[in-house]
N, C-alpha and C. Protein backbone atom coordinates (compact mmCIF):
# COMPACT_ATOMS: atom_id res chain seq x y z
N UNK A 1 5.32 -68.81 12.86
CA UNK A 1 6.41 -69.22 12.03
C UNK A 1 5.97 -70.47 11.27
N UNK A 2 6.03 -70.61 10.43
CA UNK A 2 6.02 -71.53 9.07
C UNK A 2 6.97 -72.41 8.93
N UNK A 3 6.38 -73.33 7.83
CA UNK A 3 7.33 -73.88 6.99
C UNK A 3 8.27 -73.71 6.68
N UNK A 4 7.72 -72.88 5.54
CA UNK A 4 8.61 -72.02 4.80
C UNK A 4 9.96 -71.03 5.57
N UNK A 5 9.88 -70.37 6.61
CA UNK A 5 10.14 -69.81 7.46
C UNK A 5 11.34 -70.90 7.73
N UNK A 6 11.09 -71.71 8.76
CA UNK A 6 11.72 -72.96 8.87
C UNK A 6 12.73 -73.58 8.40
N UNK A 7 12.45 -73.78 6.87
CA UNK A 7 13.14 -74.62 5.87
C UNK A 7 14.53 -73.22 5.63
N UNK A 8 13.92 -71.85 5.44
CA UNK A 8 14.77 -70.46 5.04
C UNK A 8 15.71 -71.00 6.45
N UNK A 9 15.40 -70.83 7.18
CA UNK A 9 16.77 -70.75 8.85
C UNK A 9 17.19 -72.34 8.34
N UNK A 10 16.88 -73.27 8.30
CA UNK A 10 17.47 -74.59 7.99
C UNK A 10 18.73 -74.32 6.84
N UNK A 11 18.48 -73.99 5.71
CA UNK A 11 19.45 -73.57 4.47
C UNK A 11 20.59 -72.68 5.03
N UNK A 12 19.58 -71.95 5.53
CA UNK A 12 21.34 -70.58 6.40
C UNK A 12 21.95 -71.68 6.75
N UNK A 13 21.52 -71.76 7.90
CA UNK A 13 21.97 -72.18 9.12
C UNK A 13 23.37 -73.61 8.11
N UNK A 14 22.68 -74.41 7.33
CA UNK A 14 23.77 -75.23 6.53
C UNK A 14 24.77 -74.90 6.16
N UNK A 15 24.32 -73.67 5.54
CA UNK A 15 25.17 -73.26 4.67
C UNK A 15 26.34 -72.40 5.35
N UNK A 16 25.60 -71.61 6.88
CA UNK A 16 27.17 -70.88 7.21
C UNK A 16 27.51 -71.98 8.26
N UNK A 17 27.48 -73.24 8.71
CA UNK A 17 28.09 -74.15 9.86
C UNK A 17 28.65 -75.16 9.20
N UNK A 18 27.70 -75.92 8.11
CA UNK A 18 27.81 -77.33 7.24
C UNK A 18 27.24 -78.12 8.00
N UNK A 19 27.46 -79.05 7.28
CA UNK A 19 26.46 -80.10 7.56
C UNK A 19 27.11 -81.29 8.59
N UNK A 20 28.37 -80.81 8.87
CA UNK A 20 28.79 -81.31 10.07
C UNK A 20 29.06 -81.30 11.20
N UNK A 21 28.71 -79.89 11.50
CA UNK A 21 28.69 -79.21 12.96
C UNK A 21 27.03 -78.88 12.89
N UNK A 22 26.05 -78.90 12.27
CA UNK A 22 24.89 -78.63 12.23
C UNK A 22 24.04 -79.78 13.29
N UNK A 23 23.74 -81.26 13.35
CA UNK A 23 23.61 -82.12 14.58
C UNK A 23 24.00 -81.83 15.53
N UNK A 24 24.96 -81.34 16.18
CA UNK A 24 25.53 -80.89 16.78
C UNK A 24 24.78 -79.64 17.55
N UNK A 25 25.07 -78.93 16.50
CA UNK A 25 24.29 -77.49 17.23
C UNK A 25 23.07 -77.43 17.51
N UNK A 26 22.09 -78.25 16.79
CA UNK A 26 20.66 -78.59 17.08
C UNK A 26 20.40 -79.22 18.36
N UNK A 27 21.46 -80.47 19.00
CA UNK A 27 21.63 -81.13 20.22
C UNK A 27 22.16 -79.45 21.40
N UNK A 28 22.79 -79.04 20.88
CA UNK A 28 23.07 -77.67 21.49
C UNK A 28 21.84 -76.77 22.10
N UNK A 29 21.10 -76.53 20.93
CA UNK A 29 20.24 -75.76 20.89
C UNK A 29 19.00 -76.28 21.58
N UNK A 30 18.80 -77.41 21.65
CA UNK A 30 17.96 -78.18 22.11
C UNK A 30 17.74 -78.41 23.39
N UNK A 31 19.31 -78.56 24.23
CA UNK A 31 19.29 -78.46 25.82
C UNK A 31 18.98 -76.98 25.82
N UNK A 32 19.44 -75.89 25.81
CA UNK A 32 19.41 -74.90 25.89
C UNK A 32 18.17 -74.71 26.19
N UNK A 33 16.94 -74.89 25.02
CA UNK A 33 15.62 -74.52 25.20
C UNK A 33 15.10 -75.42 26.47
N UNK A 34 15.62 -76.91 26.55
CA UNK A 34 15.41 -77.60 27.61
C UNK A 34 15.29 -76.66 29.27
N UNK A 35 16.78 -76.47 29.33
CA UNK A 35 17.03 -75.79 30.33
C UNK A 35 16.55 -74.66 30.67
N UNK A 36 16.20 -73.55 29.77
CA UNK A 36 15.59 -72.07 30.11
C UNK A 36 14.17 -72.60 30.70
N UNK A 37 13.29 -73.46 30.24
CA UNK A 37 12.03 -74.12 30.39
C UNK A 37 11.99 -74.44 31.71
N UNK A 38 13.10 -75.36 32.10
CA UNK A 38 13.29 -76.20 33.54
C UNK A 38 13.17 -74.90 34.58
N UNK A 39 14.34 -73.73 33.93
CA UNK A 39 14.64 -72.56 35.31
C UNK A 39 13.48 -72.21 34.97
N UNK A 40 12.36 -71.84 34.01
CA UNK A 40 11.10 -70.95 34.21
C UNK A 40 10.37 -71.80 35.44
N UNK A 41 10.30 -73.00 34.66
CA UNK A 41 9.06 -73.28 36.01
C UNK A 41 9.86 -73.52 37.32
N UNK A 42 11.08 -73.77 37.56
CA UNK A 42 11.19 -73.58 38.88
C UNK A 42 11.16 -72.31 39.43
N UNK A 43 11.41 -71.20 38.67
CA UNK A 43 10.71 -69.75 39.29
C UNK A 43 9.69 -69.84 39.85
N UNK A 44 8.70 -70.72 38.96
CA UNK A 44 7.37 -70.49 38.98
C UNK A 44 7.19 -71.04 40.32
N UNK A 45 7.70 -72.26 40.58
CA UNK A 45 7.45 -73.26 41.71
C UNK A 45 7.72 -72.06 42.96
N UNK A 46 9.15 -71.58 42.38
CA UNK A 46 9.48 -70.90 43.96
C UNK A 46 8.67 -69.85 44.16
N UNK A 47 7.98 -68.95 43.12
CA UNK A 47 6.94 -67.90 43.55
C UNK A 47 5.79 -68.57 44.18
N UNK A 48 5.36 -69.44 43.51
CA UNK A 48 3.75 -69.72 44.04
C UNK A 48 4.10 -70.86 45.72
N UNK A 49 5.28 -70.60 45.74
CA UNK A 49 5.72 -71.05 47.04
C UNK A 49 5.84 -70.20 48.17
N UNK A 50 6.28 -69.25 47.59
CA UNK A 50 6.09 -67.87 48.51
C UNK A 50 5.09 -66.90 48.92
N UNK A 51 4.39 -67.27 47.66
CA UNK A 51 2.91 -66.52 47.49
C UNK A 51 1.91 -67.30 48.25
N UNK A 52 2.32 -68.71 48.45
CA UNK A 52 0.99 -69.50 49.00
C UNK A 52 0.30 -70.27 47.87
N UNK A 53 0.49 -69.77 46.65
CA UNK A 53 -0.49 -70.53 45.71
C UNK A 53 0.11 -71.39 45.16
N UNK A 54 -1.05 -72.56 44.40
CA UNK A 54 -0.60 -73.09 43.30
C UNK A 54 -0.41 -72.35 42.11
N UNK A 55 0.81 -72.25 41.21
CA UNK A 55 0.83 -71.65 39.96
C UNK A 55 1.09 -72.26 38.95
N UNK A 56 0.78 -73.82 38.62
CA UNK A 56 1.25 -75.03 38.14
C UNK A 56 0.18 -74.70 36.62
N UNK A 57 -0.80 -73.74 36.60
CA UNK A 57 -1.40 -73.72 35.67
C UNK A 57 -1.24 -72.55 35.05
N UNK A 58 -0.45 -71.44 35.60
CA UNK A 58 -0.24 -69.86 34.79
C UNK A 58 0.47 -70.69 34.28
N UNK A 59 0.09 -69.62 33.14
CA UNK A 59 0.31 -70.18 31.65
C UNK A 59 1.31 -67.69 31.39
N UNK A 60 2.36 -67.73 30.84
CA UNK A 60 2.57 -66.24 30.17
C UNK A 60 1.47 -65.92 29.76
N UNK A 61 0.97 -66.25 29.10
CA UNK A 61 -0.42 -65.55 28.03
C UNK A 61 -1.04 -64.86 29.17
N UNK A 62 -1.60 -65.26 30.77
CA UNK A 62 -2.18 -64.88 31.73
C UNK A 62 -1.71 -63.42 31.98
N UNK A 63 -0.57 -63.45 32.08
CA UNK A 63 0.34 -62.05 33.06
C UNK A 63 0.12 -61.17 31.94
N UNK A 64 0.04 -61.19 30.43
CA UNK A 64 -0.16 -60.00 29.86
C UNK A 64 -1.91 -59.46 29.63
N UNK A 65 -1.14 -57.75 29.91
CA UNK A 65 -2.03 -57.12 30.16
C UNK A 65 -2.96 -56.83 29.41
N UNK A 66 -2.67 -57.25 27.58
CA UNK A 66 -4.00 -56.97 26.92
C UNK A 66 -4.78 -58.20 27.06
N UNK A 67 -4.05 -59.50 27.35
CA UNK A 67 -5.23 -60.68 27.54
C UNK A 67 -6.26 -60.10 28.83
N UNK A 68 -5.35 -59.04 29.51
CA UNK A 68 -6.44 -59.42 30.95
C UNK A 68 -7.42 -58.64 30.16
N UNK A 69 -7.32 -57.35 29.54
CA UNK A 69 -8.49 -56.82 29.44
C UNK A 69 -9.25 -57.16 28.12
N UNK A 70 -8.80 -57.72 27.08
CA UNK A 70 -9.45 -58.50 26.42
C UNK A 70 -10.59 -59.50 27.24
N UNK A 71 -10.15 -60.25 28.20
CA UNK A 71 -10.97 -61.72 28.68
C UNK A 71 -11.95 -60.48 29.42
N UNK A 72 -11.84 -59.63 30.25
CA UNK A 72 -12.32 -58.94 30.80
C UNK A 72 -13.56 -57.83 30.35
N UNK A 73 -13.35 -57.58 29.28
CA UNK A 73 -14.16 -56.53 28.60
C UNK A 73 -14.90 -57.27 27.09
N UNK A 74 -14.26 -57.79 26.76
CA UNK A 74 -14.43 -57.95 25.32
C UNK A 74 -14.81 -59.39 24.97
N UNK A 75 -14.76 -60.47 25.98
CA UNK A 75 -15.12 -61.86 25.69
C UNK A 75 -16.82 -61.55 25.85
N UNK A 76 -17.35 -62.56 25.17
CA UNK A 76 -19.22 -62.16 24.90
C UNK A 76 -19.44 -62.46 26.20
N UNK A 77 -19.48 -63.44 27.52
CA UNK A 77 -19.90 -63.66 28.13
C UNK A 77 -19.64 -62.72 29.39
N UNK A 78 -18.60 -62.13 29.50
CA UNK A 78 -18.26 -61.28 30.29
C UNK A 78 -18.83 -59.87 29.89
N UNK A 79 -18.73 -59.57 28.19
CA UNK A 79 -19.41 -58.23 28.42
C UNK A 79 -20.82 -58.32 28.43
N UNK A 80 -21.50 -59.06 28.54
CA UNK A 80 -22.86 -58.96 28.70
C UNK A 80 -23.12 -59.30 30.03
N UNK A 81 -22.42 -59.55 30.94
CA UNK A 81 -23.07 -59.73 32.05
C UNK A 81 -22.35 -58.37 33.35
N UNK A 82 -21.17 -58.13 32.45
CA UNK A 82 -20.74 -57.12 33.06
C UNK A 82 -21.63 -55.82 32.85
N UNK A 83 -21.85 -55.57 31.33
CA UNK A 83 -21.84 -54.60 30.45
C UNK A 83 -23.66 -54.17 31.00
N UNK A 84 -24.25 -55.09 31.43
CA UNK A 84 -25.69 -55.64 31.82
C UNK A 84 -25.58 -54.78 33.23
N UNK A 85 -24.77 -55.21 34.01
CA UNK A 85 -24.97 -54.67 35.67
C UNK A 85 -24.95 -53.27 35.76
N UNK A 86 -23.50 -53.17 34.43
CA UNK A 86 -23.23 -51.25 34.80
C UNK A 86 -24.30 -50.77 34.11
N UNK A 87 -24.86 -51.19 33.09
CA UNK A 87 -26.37 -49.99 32.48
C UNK A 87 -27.12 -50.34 33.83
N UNK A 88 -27.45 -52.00 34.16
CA UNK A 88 -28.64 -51.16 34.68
C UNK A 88 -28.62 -50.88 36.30
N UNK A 89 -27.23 -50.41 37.09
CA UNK A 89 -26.79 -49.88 38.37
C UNK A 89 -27.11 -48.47 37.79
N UNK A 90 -27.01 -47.79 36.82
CA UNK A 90 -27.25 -46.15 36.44
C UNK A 90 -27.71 -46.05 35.67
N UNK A 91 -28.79 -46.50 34.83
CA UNK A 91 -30.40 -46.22 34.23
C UNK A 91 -31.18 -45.42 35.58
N UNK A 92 -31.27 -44.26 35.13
CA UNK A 92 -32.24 -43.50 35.36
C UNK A 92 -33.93 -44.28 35.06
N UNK A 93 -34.98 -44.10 36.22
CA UNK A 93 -35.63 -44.50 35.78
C UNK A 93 -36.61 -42.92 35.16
N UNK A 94 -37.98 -42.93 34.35
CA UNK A 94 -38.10 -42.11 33.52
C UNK A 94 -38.67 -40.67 34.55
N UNK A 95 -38.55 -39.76 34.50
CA UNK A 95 -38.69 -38.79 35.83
C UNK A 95 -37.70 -38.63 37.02
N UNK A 96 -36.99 -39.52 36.87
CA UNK A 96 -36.69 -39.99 38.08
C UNK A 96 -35.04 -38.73 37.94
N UNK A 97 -34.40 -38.15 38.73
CA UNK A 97 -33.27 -37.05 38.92
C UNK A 97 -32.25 -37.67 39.35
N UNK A 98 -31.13 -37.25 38.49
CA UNK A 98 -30.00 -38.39 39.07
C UNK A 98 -29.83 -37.69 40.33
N UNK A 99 -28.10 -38.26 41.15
CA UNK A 99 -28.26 -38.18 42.26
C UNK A 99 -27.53 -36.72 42.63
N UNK A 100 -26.92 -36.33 43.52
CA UNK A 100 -26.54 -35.11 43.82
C UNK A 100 -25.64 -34.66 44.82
N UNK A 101 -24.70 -34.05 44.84
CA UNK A 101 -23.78 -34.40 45.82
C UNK A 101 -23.05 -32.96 45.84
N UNK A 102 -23.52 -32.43 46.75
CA UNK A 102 -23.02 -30.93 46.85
C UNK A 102 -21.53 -30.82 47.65
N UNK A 103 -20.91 -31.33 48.35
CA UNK A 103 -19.54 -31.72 49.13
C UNK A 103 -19.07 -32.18 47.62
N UNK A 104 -18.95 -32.94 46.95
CA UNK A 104 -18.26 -33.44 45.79
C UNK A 104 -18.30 -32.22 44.39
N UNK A 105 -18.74 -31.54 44.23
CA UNK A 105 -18.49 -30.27 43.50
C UNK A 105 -17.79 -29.20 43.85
C-alpha cells in the first residue's frame, strides 16, 4: 500500500465522517490495532507455553506454507546442498545396475 493509496482512504474517509469525528476514529482505530496485536502475542505466549518452546521469534511469514517451501527448495544455499545430496545418493555409477527389489513390484 502506497501513498497514494493512503492519501485515496484519507479523502473518503473525510469526506463520509468530517473532519470532526475523523481524530477520533483514528484514536479508535488505533487501539483496536493495538489490542488485536496484544491478544496475538499472548496466544503466542500461551502456545509456546504449552508446547514447551520459545515462540517470541515466529514471525506469520514462518507458518505459511509457500515460505516453507520456498526457504526449503528454492533458496541458493539450500538447493545446492540439498539438490547436491539427492543427485549424488542416486547417480548410478557407469556400469553399475540400479537396485532391485522383487517383493516391491
Amino acid at each position: 500500500m502506497g501513498w497514494a493509496e493512503i492519501g485515496v482512504i484519507a479523502v473518503v474517509a473525510m469526506l463520509v465522517f468530517g473532519p470532526e469525528r475523523l481524530p477520533e476514529l483514528a484514536r479508535q482505530a488505533g487501539g483496536f490495532v493495538r489490542t488485536v496485536k496484544q491478544m496475538a502475542d499472548n496466544a503466542k505466549n500461551d502456545l509456546g507455553r504449552e508446547i514447551g518452546q520459545d515462540l517470541s521469534g515466529l514471525q506469520l511469514r514462518d507458518l505459511d506454507p509457500r515460505e516453507a517451501v520456498r526457504r526449503t527448495f528454492l533458496d541458493e544455499p539450500a538447493r545446492t546442498s540439498v539438490a547436491a545430496k539427492a543427485v549424488a545418493a542416486r547417480s548410478l555409477r557407469p556400469g553399475e545396475k540400479p537396485p532391485f527389489d522383487a517383493e516391491a513390484t
